[in-house]
N, C-alpha and C. Protein backbone atom coordinates (compact mmCIF):
# COMPACT_ATOMS: atom_id res chain seq x y z
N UNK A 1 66.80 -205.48 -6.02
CA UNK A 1 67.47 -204.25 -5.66
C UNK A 1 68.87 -204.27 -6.28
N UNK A 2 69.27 -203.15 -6.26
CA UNK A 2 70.87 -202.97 -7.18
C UNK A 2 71.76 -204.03 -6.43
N UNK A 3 72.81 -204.18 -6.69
CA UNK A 3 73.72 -204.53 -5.75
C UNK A 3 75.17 -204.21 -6.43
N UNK A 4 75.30 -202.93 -5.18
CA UNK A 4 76.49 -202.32 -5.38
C UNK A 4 76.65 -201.87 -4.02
N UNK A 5 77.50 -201.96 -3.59
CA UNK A 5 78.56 -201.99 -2.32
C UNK A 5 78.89 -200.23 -1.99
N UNK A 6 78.16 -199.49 -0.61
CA UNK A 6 78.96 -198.40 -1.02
C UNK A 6 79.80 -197.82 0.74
N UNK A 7 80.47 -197.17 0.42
CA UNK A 7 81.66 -197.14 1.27
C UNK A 7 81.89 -195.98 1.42
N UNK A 8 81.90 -195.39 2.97
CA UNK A 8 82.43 -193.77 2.87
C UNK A 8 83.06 -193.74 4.25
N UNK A 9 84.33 -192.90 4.23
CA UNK A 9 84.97 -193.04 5.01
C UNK A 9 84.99 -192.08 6.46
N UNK A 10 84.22 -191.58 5.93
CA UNK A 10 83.91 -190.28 7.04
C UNK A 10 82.71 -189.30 7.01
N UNK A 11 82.07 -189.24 7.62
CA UNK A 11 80.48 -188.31 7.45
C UNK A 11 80.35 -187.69 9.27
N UNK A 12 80.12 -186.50 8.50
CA UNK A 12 80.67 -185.29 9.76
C UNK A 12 78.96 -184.55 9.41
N UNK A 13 78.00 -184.73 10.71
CA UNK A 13 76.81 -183.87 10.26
C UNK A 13 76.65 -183.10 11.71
N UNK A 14 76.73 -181.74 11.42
CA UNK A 14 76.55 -180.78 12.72
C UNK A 14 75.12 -181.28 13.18
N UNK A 15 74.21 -180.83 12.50
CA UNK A 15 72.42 -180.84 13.37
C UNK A 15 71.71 -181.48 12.29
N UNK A 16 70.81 -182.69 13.13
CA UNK A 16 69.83 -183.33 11.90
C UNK A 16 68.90 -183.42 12.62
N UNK A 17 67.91 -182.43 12.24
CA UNK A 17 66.41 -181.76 13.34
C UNK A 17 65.03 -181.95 12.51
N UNK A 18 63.73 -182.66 13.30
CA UNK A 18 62.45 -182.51 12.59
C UNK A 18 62.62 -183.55 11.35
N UNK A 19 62.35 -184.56 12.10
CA UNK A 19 62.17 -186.14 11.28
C UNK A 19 63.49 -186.20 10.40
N UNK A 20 64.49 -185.31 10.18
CA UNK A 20 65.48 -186.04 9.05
C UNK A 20 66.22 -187.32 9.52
N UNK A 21 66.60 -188.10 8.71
CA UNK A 21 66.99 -189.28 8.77
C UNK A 21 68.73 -189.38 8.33
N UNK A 22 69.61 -189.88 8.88
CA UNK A 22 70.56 -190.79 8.38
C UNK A 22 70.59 -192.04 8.34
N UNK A 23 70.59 -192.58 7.24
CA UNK A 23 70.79 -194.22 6.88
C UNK A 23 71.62 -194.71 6.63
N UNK A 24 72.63 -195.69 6.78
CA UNK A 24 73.25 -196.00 6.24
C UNK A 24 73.19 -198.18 6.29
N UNK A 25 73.34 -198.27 5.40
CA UNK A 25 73.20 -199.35 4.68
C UNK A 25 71.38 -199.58 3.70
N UNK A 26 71.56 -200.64 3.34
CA UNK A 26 70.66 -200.51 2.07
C UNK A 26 68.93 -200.40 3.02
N UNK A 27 68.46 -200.10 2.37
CA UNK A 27 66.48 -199.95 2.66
C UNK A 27 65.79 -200.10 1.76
N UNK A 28 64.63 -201.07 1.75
CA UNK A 28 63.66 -201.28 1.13
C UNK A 28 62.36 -200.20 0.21
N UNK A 29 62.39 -199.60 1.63
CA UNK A 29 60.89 -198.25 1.73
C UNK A 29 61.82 -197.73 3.16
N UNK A 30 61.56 -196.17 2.47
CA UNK A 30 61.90 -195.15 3.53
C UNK A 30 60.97 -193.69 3.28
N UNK A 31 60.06 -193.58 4.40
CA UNK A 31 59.12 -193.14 4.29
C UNK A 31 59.75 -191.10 5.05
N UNK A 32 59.72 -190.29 5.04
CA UNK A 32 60.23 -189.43 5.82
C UNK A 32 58.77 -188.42 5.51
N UNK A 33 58.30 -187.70 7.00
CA UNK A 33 57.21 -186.72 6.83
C UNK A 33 57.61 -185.49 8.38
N UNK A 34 57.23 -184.72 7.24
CA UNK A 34 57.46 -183.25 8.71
C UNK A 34 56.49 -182.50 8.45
N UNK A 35 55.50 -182.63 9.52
CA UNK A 35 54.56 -181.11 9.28
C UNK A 35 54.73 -180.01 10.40
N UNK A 36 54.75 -178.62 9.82
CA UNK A 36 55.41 -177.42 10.64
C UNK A 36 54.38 -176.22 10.61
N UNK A 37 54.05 -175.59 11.89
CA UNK A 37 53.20 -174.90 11.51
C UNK A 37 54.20 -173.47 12.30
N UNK A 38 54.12 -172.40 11.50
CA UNK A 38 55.66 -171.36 12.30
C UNK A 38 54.49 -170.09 12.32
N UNK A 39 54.17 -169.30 13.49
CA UNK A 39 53.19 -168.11 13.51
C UNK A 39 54.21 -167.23 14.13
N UNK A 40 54.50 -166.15 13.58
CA UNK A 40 55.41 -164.58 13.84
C UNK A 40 54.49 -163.50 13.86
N UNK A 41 54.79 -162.77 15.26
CA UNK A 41 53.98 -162.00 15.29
C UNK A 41 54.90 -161.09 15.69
N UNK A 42 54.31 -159.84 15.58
CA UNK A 42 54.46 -158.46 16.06
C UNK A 42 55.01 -158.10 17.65
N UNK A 43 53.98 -158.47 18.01
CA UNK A 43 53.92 -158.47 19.53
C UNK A 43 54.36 -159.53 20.26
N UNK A 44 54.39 -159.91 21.32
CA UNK A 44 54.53 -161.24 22.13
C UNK A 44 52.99 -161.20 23.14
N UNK A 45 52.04 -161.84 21.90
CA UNK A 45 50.56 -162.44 22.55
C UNK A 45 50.56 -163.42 22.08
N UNK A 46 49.68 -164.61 22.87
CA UNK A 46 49.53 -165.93 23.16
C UNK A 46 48.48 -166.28 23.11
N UNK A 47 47.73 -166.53 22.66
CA UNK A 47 46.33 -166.97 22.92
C UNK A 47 45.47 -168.49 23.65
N UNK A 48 47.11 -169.68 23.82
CA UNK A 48 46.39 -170.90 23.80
C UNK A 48 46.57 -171.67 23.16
N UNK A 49 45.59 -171.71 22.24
CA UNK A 49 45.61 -172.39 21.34
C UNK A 49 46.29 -173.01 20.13
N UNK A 50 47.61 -172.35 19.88
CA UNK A 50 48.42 -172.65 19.05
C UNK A 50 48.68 -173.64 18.80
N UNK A 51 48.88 -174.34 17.31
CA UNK A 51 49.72 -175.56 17.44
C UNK A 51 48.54 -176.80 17.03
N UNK A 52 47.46 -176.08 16.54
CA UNK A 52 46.42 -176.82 16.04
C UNK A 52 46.07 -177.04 14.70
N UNK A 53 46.87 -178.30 13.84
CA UNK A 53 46.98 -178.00 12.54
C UNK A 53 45.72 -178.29 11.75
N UNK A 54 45.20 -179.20 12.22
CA UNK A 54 43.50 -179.67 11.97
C UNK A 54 42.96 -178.45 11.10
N UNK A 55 42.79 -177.02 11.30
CA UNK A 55 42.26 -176.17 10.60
C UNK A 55 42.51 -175.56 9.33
N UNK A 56 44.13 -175.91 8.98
CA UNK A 56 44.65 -175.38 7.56
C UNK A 56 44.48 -176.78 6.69
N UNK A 57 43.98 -176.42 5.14
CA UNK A 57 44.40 -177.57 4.24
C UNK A 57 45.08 -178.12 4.02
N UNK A 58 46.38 -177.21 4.19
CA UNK A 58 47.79 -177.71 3.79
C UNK A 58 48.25 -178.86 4.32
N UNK A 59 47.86 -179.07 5.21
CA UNK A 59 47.88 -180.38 6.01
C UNK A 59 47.15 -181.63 5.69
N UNK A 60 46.34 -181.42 4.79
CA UNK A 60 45.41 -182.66 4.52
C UNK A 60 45.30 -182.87 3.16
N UNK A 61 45.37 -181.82 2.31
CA UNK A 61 45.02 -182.28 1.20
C UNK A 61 46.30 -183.07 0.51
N UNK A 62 45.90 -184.09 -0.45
CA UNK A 62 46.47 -185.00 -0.50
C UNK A 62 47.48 -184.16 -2.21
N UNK A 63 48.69 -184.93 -2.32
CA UNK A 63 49.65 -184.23 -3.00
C UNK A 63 49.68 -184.78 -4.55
N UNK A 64 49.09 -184.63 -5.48
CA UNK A 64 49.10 -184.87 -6.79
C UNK A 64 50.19 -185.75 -7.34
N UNK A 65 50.60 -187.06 -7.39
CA UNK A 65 51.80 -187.91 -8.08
C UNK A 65 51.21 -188.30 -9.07
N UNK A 66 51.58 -187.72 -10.14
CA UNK A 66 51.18 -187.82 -11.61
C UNK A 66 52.17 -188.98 -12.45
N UNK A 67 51.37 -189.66 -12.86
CA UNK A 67 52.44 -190.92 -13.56
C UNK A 67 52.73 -190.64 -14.19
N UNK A 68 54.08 -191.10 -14.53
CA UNK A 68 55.21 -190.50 -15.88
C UNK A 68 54.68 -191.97 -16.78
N UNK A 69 54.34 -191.50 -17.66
CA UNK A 69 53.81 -192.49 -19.36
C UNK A 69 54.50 -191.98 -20.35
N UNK A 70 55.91 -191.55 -20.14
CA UNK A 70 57.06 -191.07 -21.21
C UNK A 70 58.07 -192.94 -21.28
N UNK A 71 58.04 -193.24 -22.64
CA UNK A 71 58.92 -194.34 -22.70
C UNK A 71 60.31 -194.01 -22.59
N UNK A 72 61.10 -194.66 -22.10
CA UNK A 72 62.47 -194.51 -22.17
C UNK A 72 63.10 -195.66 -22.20
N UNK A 73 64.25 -195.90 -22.67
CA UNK A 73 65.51 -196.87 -22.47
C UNK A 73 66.92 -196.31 -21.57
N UNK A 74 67.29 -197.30 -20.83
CA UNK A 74 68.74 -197.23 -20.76
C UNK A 74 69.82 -198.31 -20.72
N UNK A 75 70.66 -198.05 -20.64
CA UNK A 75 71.87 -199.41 -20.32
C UNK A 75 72.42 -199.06 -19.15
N UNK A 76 72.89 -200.11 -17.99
CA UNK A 76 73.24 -199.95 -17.24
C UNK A 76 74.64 -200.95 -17.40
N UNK A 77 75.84 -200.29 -17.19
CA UNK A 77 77.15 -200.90 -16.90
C UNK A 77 77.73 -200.69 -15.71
N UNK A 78 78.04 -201.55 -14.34
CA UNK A 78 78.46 -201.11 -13.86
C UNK A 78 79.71 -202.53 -13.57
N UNK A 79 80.97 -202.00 -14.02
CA UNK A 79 81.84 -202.93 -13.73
C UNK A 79 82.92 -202.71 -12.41
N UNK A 80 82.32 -201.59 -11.42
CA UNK A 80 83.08 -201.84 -10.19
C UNK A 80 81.75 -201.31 -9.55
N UNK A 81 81.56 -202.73 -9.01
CA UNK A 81 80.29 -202.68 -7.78
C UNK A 81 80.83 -202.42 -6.61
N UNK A 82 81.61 -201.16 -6.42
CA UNK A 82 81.52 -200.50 -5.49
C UNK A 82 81.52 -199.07 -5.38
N UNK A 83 80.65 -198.49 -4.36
CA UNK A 83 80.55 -196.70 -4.48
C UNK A 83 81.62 -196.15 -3.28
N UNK A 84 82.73 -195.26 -4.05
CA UNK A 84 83.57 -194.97 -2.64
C UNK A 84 83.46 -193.51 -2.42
N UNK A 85 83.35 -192.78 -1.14
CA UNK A 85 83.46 -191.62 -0.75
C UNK A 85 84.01 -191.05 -0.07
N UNK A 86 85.23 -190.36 -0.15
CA UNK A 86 86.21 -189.71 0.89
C UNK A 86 85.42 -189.59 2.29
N UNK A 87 84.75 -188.46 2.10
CA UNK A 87 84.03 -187.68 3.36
C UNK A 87 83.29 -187.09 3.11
N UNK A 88 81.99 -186.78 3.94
CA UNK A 88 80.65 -186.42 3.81
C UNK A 88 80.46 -184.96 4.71
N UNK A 89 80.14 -184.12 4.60
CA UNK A 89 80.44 -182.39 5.35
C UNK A 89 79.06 -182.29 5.44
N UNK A 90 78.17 -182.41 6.07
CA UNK A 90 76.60 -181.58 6.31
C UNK A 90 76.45 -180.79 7.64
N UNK A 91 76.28 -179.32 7.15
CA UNK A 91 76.14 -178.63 8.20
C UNK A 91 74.95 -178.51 8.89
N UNK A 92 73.38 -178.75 8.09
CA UNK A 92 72.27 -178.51 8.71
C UNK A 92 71.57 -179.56 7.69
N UNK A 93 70.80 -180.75 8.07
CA UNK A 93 69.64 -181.30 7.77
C UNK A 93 68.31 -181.01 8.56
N UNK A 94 67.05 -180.73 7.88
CA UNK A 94 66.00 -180.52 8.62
C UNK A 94 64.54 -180.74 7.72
N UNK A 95 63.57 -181.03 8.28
CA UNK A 95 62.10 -181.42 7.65
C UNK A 95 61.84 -182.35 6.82
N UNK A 96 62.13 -183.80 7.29
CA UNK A 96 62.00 -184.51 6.26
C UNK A 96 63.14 -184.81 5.27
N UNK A 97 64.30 -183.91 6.11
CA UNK A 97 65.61 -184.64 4.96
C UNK A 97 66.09 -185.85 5.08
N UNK A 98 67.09 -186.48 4.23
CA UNK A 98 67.43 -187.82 4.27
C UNK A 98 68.72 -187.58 3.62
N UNK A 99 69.84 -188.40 4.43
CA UNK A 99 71.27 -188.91 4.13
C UNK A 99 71.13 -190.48 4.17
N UNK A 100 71.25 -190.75 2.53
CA UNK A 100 71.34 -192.55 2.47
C UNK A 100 72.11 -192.58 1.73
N UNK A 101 73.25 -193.93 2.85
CA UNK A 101 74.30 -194.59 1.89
C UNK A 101 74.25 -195.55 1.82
N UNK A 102 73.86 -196.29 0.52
CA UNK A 102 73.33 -197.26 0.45
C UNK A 102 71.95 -197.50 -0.84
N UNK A 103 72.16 -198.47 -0.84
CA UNK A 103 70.60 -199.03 -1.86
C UNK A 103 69.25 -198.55 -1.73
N UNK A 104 68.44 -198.25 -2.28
CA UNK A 104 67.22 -197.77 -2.02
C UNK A 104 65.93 -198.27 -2.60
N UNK A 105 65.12 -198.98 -2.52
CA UNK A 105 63.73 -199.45 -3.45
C UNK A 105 62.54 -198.30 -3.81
N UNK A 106 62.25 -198.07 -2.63
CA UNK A 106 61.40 -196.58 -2.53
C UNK A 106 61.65 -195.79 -1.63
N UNK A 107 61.44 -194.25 -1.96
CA UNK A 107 61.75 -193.24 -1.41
C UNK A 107 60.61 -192.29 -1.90
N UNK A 108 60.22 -191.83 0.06
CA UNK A 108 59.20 -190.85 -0.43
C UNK A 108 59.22 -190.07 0.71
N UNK A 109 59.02 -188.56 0.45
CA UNK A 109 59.59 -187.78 1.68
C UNK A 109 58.62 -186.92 1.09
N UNK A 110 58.14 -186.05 2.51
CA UNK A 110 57.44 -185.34 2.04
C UNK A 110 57.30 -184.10 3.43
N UNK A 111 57.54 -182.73 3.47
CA UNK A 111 57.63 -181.66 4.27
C UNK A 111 56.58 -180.53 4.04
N UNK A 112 55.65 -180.36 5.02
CA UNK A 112 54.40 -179.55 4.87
C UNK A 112 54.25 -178.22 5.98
N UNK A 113 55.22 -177.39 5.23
CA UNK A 113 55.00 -176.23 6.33
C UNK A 113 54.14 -175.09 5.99
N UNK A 114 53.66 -174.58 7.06
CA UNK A 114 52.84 -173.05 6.76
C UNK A 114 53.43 -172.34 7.67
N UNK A 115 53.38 -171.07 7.17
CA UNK A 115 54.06 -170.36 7.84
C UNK A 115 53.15 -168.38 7.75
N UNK A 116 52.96 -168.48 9.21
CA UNK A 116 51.57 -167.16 9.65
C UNK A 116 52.53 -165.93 9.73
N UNK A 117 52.69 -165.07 9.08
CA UNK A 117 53.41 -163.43 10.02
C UNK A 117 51.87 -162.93 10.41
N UNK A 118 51.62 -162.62 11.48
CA UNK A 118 50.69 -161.67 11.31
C UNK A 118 51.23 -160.30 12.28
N UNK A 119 50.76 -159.43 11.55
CA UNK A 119 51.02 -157.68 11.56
C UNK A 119 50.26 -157.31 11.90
N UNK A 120 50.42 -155.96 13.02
CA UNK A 120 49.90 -155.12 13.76
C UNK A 120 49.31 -153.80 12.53
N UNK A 121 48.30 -153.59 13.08
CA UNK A 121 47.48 -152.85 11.86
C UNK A 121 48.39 -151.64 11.75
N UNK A 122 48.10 -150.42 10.96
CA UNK A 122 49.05 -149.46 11.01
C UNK A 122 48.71 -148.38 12.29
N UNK A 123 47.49 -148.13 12.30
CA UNK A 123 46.49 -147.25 13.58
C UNK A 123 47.83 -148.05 14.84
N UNK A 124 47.67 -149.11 15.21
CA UNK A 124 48.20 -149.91 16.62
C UNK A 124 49.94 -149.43 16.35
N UNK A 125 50.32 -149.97 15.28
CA UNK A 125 51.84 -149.72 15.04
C UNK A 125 52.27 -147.90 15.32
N UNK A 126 51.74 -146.53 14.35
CA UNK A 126 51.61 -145.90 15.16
C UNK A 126 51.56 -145.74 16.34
N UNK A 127 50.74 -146.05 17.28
CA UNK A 127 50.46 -145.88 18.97
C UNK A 127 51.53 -146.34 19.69
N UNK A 128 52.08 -148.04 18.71
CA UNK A 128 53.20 -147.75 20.21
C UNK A 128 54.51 -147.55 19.51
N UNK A 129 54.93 -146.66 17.96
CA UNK A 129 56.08 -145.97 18.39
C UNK A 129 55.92 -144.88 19.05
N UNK A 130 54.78 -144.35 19.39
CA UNK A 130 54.51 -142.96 19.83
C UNK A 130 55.23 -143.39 21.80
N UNK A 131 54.84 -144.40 21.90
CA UNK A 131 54.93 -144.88 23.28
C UNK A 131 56.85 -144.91 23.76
């Protein structure tokens, strides 16, 4: 793993909601997953059952990581092994986000939302502005 030293002097985060992570110092494997299922409706009906992700794909099917087989070079110089940072400002982290200060080996995050509006036909919408 790298080894470079990093340093921040202040980190100010209002809301970190739905698996996001703050880390701070170095990690090996950091795994982050959020699955969200959001249904908007028209009306305020309920049926129960909500909240059952088992039935959409989006949830299961598995996510294509295609290997990069592009050659490259680089040079790496780093003659002050240390990372410094005044101050850190985050107003909203959410689904799988991540704040890392620090070293990293692997990183894999991954956020799976669906999201339902469903609408009142036009016949029903009619009827109850009439109401």
């Amino acid at each position: 793993m790298l080894q470079r030293t990093s340093c921040v002097e202040a980190i100010n985060i209002k809301i970190a909601s739905f698996s996001s992570m703050v880390q701070v110092g170095d990690s090996c494997i950091i795994n982050g997953l959020s699955k969200a299922l959001a249904v908007q409706r028209e009306t305020e009906l309920f049926y129960g059952n909500e909240g059952n992700l088992s039935p959409y794909r989006v949830y299961t099917e598995p996510i294509p990581f295609l290997p990069i087989n592009e050659p490259f070079s680089y040079t790496r110089h780093n003659p002050n092994p240390l990372i410094k940072v005044s101050k850190i400002d985050i107003i909203g982290m959410s689904s799988a986000s991540l704040l890392h200060v620090g070293n990293s080996r692997h990183v894999s995050m991954e956020a799976r939302i669906l999201h339902i509006r469903q609408l009142l036909p036009k016949e029903e919408k009619a009827e109850q502005g009439q109401k």
